[in-house]
C-alpha atoms as a PDB file:
ATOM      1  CA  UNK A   1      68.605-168.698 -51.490  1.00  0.00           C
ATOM      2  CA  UNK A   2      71.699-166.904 -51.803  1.00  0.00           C
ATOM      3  CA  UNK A   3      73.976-167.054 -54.687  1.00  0.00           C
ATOM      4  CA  UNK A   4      77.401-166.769 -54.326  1.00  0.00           C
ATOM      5  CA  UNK A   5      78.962-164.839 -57.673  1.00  0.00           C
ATOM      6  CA  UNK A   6      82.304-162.975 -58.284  1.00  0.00           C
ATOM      7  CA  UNK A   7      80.372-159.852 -58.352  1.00  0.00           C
ATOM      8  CA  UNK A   8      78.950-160.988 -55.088  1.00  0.00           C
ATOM      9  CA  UNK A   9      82.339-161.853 -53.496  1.00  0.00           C
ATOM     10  CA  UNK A  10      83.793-158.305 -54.445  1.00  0.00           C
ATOM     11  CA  UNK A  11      81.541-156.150 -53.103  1.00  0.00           C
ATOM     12  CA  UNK A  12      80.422-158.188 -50.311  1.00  0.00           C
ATOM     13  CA  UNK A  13      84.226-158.031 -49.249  1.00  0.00           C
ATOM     14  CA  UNK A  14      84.570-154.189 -50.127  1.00  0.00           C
ATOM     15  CA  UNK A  15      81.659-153.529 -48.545  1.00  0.00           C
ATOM     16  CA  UNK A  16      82.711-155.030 -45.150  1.00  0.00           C
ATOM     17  CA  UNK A  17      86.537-153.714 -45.132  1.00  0.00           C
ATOM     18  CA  UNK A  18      84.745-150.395 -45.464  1.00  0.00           C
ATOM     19  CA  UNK A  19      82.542-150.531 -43.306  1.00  0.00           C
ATOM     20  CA  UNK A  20      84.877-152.091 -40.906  1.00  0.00           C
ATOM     21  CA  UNK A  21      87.134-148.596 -41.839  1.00  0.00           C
ATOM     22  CA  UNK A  22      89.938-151.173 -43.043  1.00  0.00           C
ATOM     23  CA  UNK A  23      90.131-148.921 -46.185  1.00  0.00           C
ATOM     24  CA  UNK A  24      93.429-150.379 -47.578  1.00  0.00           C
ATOM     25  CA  UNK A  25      91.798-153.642 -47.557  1.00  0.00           C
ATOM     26  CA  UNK A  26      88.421-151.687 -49.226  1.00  0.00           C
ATOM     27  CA  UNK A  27      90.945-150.323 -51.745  1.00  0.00           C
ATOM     28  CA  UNK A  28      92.301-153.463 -53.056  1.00  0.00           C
ATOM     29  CA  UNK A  29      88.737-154.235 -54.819  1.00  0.00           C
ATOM     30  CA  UNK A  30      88.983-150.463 -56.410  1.00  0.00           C
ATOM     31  CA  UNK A  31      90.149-150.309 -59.834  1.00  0.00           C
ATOM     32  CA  UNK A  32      92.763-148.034 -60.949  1.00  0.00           C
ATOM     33  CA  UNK A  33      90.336-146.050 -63.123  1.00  0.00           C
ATOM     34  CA  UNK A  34      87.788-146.348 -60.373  1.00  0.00           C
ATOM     35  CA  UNK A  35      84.964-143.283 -60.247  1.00  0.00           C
ATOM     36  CA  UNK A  36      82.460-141.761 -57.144  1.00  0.00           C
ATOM     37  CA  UNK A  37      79.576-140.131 -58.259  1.00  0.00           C
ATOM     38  CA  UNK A  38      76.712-139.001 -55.206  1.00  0.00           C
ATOM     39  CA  UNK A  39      74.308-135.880 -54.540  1.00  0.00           C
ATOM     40  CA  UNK A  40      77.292-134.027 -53.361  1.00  0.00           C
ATOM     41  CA  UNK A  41      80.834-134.531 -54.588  1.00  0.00           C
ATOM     42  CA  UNK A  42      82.272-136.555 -57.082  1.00  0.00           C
ATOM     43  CA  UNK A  43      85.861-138.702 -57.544  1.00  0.00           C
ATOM     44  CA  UNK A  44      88.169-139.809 -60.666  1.00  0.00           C
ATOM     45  CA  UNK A  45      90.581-141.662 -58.267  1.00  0.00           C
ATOM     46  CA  UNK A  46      90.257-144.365 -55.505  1.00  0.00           C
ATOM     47  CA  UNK A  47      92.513-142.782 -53.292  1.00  0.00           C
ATOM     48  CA  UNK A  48      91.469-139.554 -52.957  1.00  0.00           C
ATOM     49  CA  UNK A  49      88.289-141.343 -52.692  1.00  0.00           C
ATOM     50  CA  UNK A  50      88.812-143.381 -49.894  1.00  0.00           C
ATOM     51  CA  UNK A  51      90.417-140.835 -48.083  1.00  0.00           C
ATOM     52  CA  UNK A  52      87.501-138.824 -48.320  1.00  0.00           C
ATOM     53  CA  UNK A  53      85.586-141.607 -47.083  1.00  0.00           C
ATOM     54  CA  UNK A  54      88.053-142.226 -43.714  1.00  0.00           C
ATOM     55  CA  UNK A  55      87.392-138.951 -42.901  1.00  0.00           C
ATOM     56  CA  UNK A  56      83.584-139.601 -43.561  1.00  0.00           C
ATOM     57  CA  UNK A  57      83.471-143.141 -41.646  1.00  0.00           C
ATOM     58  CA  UNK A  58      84.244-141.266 -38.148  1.00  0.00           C
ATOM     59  CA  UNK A  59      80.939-139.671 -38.191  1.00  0.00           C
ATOM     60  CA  UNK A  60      79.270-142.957 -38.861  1.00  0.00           C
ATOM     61  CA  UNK A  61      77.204-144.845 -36.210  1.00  0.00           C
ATOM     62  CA  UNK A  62      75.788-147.894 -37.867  1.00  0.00           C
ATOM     63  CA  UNK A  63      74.503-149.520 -40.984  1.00  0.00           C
ATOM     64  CA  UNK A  64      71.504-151.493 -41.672  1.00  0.00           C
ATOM     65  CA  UNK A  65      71.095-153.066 -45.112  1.00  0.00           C
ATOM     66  CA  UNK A  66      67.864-153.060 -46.642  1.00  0.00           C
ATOM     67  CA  UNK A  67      68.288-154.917 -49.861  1.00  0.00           C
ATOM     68  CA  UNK A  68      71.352-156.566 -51.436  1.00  0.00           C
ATOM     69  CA  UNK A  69      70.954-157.378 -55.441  1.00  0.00           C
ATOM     70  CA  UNK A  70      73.361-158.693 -57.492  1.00  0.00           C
ATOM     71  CA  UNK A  71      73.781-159.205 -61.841  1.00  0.00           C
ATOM     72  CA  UNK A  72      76.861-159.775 -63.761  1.00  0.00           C
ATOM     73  CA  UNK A  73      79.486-157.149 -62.799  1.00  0.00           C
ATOM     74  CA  UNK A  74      76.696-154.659 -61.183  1.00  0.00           C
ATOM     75  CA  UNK A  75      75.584-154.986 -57.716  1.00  0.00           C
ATOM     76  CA  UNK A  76      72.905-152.340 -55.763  1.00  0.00           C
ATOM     77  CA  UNK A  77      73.125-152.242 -52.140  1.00  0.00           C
ATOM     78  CA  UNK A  78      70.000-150.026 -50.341  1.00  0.00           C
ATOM     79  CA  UNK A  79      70.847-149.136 -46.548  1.00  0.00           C
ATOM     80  CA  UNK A  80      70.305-146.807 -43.503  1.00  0.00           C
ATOM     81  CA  UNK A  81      73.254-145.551 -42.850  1.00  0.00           C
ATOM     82  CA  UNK A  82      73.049-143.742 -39.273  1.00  0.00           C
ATOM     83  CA  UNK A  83      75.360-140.918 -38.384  1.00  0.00           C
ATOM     84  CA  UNK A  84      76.752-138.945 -35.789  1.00  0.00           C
ATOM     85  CA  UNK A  85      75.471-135.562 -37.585  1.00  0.00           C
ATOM     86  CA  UNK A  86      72.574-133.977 -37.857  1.00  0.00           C
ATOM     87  CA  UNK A  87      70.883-135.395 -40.913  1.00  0.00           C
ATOM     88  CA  UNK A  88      70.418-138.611 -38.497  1.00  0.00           C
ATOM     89  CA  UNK A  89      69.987-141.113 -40.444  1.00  0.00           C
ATOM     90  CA  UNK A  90      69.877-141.761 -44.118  1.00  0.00           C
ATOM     91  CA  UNK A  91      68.760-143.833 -46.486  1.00  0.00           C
ATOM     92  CA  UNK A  92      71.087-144.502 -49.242  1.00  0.00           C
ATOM     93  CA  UNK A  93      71.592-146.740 -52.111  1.00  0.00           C
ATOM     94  CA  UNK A  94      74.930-147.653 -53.822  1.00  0.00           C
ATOM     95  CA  UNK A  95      75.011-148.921 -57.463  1.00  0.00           C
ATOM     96  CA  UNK A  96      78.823-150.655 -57.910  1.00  0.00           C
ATOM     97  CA  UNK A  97      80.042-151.186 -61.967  1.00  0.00           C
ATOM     98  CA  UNK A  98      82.734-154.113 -62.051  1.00  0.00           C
ATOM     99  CA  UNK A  99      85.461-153.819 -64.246  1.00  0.00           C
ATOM    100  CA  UNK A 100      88.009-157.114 -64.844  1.00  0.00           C
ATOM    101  CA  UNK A 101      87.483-158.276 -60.952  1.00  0.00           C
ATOM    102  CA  UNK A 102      87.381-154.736 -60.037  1.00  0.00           C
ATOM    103  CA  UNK A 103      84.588-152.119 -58.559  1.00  0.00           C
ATOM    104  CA  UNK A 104      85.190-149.394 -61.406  1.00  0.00           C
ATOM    105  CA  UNK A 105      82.120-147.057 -60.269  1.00  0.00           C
ATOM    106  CA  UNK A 106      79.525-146.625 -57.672  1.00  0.00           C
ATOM    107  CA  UNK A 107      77.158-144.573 -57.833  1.00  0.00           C
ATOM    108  CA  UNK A 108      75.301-143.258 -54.747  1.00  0.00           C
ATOM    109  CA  UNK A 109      71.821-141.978 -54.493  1.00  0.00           C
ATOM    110  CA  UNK A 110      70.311-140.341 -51.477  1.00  0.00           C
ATOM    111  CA  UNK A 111      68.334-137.216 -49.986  1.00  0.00           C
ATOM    112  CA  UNK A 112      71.237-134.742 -49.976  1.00  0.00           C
ATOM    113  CA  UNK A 113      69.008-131.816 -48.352  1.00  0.00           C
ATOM    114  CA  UNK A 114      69.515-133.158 -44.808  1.00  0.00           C
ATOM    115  CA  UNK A 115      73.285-132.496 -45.728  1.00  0.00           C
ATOM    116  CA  UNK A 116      72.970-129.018 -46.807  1.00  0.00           C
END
């Protein structure tokens, strides 16, 4: 059964623009005080963020989501996420904060040694 929630809707949408590389559509679900936190770099701002990540989604090849889980104003999304590069591909999880409507944090965990 799948339950359709506002926390649900946001990052469902976010998700998608993103991964579609439509990252001014991804940025309208970032909140102005939005922070990145992974393995390897961190960001206080959504559009140096998402900049990063345009530069980021070129090397990507395909996505394929594992697990989607949902609460009030959190959401975790677990995927392979296969690249162009040679860590191949990687398993990665996402952990999004909602603030007011608005994705305020994700945290993402993964195996950054592939990377380094």
């Amino acid at each position: 059964m799948t339950t359709d929630t506002p926390t649900r809707r946001v990052v469902s949408a976010y998700h998608a623009a993103r991964t579609a590389g439509d990252l001014e559509a991804a940025g309208a679900y970032l909140a102005p005080t939005f922070t990145f936190r992974s393995p390897m770099m961190g960001f206080d701002s959504p559009v140096t963020y998402l900049a990063r990540h345009g530069a980021f989604q070129q090397l990507v090849t395909g996505l394929d989501m594992i697990s989607e889980l949902y609460g009030e104003g959190e959401a975790t999304l677990v995927y392979d996420l296969h690249t162009a590069t040679p860590a191949g591909t990687q398993r990665t999880a996402e952990h999004f904060r909602l603030t007011a409507g608005k994705i305020s944090s994700i945290l993402m965990i993964f195996d950054a040694s592939p990377w380094r």
